[in-house]
C-alpha atoms as a PDB file:
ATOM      1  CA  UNK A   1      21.761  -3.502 -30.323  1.00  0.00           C
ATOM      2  CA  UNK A   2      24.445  -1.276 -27.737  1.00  0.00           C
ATOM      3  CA  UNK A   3      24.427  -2.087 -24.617  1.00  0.00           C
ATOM      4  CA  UNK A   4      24.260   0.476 -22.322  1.00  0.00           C
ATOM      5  CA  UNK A   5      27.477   1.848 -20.282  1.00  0.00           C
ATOM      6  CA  UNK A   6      27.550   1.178 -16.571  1.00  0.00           C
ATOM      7  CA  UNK A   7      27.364   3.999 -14.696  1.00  0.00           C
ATOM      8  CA  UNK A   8      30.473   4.807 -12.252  1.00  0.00           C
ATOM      9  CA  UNK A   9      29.778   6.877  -9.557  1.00  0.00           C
ATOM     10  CA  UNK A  10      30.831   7.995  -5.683  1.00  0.00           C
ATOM     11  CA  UNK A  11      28.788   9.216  -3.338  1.00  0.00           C
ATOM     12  CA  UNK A  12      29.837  10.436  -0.305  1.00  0.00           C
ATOM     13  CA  UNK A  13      28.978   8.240   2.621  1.00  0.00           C
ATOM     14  CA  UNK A  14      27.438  10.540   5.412  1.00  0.00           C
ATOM     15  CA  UNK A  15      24.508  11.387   2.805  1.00  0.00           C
ATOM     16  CA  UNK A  16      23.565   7.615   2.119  1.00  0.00           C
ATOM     17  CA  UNK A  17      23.416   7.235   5.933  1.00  0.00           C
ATOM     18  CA  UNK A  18      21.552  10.326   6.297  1.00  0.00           C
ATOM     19  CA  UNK A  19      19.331   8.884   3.341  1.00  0.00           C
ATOM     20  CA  UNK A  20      19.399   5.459   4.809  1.00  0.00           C
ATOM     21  CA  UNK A  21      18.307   6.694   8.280  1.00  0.00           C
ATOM     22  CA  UNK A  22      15.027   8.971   6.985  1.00  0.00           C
ATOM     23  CA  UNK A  23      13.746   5.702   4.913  1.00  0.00           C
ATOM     24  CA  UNK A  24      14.391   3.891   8.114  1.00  0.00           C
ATOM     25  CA  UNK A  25      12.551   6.698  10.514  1.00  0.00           C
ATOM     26  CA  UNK A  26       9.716   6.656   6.979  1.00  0.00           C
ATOM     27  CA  UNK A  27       9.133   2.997   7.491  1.00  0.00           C
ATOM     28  CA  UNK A  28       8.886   3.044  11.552  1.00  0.00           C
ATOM     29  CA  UNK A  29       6.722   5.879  11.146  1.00  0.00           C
ATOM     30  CA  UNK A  30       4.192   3.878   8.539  1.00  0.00           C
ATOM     31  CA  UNK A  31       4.034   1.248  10.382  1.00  0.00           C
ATOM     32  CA  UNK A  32       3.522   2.227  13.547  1.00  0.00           C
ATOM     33  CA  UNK A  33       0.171   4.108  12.055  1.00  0.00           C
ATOM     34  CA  UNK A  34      -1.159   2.083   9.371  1.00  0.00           C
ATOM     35  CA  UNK A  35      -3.264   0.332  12.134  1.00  0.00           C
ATOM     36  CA  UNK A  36      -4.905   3.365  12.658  1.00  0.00           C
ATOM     37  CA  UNK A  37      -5.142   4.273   8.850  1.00  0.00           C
ATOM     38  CA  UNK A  38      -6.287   0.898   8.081  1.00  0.00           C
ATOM     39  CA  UNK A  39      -9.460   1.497  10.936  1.00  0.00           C
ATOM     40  CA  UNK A  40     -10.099   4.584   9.187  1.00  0.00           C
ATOM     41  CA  UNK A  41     -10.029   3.299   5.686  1.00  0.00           C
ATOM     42  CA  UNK A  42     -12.594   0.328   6.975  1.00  0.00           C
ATOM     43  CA  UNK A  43     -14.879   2.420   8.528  1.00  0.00           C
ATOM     44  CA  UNK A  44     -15.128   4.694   5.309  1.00  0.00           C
ATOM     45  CA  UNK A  45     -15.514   1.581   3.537  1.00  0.00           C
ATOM     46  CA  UNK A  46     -18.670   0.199   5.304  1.00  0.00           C
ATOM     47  CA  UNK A  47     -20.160   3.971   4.882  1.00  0.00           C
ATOM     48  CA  UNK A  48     -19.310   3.663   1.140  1.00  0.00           C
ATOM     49  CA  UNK A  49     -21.499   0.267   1.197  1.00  0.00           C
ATOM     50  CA  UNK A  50     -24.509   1.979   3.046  1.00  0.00           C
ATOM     51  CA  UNK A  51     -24.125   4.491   0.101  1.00  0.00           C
ATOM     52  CA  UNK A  52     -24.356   1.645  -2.192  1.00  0.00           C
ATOM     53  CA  UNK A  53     -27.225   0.000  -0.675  1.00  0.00           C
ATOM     54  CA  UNK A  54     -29.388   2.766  -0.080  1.00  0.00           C
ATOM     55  CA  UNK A  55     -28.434   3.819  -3.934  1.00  0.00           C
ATOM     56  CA  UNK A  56     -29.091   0.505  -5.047  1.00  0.00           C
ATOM     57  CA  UNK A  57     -32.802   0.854  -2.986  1.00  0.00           C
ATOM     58  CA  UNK A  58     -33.449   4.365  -4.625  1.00  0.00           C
ATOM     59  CA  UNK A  59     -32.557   2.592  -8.295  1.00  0.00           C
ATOM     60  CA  UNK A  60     -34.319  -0.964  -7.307  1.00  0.00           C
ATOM     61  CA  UNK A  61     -36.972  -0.273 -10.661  1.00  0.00           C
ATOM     62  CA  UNK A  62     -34.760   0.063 -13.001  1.00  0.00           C
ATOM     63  CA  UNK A  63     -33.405  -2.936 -12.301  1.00  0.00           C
ATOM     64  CA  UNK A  64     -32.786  -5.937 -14.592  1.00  0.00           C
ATOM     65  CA  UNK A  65     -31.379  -9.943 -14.739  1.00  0.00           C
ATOM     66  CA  UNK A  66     -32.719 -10.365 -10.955  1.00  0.00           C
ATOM     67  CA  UNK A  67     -31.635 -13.565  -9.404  1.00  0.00           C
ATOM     68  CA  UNK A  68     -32.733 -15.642  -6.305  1.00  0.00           C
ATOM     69  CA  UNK A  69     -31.053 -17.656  -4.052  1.00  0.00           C
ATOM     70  CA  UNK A  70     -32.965 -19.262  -1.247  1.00  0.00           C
ATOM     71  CA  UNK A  71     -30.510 -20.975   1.765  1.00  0.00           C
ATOM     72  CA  UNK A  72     -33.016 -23.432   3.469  1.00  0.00           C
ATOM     73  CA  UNK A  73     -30.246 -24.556   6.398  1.00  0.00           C
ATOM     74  CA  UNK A  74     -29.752 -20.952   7.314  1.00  0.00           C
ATOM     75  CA  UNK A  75     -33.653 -19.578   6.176  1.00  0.00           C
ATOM     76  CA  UNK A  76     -31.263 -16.821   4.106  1.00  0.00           C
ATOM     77  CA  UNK A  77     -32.889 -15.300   1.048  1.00  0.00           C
ATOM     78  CA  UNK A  78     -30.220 -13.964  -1.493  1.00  0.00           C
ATOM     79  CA  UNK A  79     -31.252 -11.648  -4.092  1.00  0.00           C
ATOM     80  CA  UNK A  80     -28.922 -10.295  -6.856  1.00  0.00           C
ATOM     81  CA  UNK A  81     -29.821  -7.151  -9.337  1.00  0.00           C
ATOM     82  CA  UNK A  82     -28.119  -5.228 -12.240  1.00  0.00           C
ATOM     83  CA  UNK A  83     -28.088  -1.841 -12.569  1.00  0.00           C
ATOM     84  CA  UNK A  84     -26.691   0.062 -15.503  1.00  0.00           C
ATOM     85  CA  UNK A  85     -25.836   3.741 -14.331  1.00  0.00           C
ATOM     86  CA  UNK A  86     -22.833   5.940 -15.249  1.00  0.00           C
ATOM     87  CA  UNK A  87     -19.783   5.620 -12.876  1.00  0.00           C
ATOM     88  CA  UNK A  88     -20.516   9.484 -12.060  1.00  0.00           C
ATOM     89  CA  UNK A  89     -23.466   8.839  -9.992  1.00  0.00           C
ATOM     90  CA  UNK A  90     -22.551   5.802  -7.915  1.00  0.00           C
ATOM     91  CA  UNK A  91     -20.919   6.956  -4.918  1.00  0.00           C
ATOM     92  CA  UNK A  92     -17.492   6.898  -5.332  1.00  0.00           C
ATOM     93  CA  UNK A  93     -15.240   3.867  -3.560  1.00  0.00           C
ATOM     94  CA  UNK A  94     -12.771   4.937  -0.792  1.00  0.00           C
ATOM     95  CA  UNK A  95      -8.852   4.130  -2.247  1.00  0.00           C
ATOM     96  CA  UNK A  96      -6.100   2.957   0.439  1.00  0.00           C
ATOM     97  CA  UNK A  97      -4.052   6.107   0.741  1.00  0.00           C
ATOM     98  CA  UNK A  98      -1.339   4.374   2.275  1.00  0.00           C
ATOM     99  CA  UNK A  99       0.769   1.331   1.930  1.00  0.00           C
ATOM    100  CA  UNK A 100      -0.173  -1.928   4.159  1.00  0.00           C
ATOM    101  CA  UNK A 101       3.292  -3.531   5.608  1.00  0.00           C
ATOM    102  CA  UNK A 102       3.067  -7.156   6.666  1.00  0.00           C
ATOM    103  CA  UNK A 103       4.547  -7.414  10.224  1.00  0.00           C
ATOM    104  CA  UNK A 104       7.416  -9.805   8.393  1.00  0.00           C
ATOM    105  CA  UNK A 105       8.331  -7.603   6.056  1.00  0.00           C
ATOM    106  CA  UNK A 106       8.848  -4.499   8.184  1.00  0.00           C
ATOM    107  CA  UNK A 107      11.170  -6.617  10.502  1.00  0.00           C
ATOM    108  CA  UNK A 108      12.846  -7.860   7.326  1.00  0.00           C
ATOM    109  CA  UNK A 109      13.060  -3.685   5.476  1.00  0.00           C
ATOM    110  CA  UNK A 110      13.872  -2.327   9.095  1.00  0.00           C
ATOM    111  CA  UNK A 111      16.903  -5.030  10.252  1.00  0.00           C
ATOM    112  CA  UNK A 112      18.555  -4.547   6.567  1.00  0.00           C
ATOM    113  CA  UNK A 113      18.510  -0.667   6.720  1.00  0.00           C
ATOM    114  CA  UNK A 114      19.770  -0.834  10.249  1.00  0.00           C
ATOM    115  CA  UNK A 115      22.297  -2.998   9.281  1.00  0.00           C
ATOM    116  CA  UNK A 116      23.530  -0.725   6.390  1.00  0.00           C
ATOM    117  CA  UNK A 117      23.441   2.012   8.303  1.00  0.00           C
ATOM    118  CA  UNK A 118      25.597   0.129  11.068  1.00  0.00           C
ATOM    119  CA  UNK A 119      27.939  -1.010   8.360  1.00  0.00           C
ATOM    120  CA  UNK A 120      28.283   2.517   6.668  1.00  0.00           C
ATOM    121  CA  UNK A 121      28.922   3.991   9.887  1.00  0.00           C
ATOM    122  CA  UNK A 122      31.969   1.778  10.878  1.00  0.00           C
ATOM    123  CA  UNK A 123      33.767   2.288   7.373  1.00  0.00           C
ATOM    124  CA  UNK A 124      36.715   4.621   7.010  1.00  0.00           C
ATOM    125  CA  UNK A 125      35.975   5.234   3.193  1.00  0.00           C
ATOM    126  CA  UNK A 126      34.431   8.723   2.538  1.00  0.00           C
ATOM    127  CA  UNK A 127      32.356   7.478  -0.236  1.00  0.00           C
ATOM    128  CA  UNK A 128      30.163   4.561  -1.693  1.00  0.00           C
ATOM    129  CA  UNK A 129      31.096   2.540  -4.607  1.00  0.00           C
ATOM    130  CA  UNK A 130      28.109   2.060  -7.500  1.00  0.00           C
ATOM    131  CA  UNK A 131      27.776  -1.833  -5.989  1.00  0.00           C
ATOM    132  CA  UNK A 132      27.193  -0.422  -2.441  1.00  0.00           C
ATOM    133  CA  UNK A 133      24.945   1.921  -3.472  1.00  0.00           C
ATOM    134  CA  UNK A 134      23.282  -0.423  -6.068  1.00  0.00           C
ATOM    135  CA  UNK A 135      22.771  -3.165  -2.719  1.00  0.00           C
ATOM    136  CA  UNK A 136      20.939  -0.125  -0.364  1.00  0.00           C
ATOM    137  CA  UNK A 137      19.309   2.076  -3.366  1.00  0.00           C
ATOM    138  CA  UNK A 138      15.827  -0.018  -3.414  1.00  0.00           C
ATOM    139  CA  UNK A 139      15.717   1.977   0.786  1.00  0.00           C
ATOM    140  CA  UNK A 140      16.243   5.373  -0.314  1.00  0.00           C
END
């Protein structure tokens, strides 16, 4: 089996800060409305399970393998159904459009690209090693 040749290459180090600095304004940008994107994607999801219920309701008789579950401490009545129906008639289920970003690790992403970008900044050299690149390429 060959192994494969490492790749040797400079790039020039005002267009990995450039790079560096749109992921960085990318990720503030994300996170700063995901909380709004993640409203709207809950709010189509509870209209996608009204859509489910009432088509459940407008398929109840050909229903089969019903089962019953009565809660006596909360006077709850649970009642499970099959339906079998092709995919192309259920109502279709909203899909997260965007990426959720836990609060830790957008401090984490955003204080490493801001300190590359610092770093890149201060050095004299007019390009970036492979390694250098290789340690900031998972940002661009």
């Amino acid at each position: 089996m060959a192994r494969a040749k490492a790749i040797n290459v400079k790039i020039a180090t005002p267009k990995i800060i450039t790079a560096l600095e749109a992921s960085l304004a990318k990720l503030e940008s994300d996170y700063a409305t995901q909380e709004a994107n993640e409203a709207k994607y809950l709010k189509a999801v509870e209209k996608w399970k009204t859509e489910v219920f009432e088509f459940a309701m407008a398929n109840v008789k050909k229903s089969f393998n019903l089962r019953t579950n009565y809660r006596s401490y909360n006077n709850t009545l649970n009642i499970d159904f099959d339906l079998t129906v092709p995919e192309k008639d259920m109502p279709a289920e909203p899909e997260r459009n965007f990426e959720y970003i836990h609060a830790s690790t957008y401090r984490e992403s955003k204080k490493e690209l801001s300190n590359a970008i610092r770093i890149l900044k201060m050095t004299d050299e007019e390009t970036v090693n492979t390694s250098t690149y290789n340690a900031v390429s998972e940002y661009l």
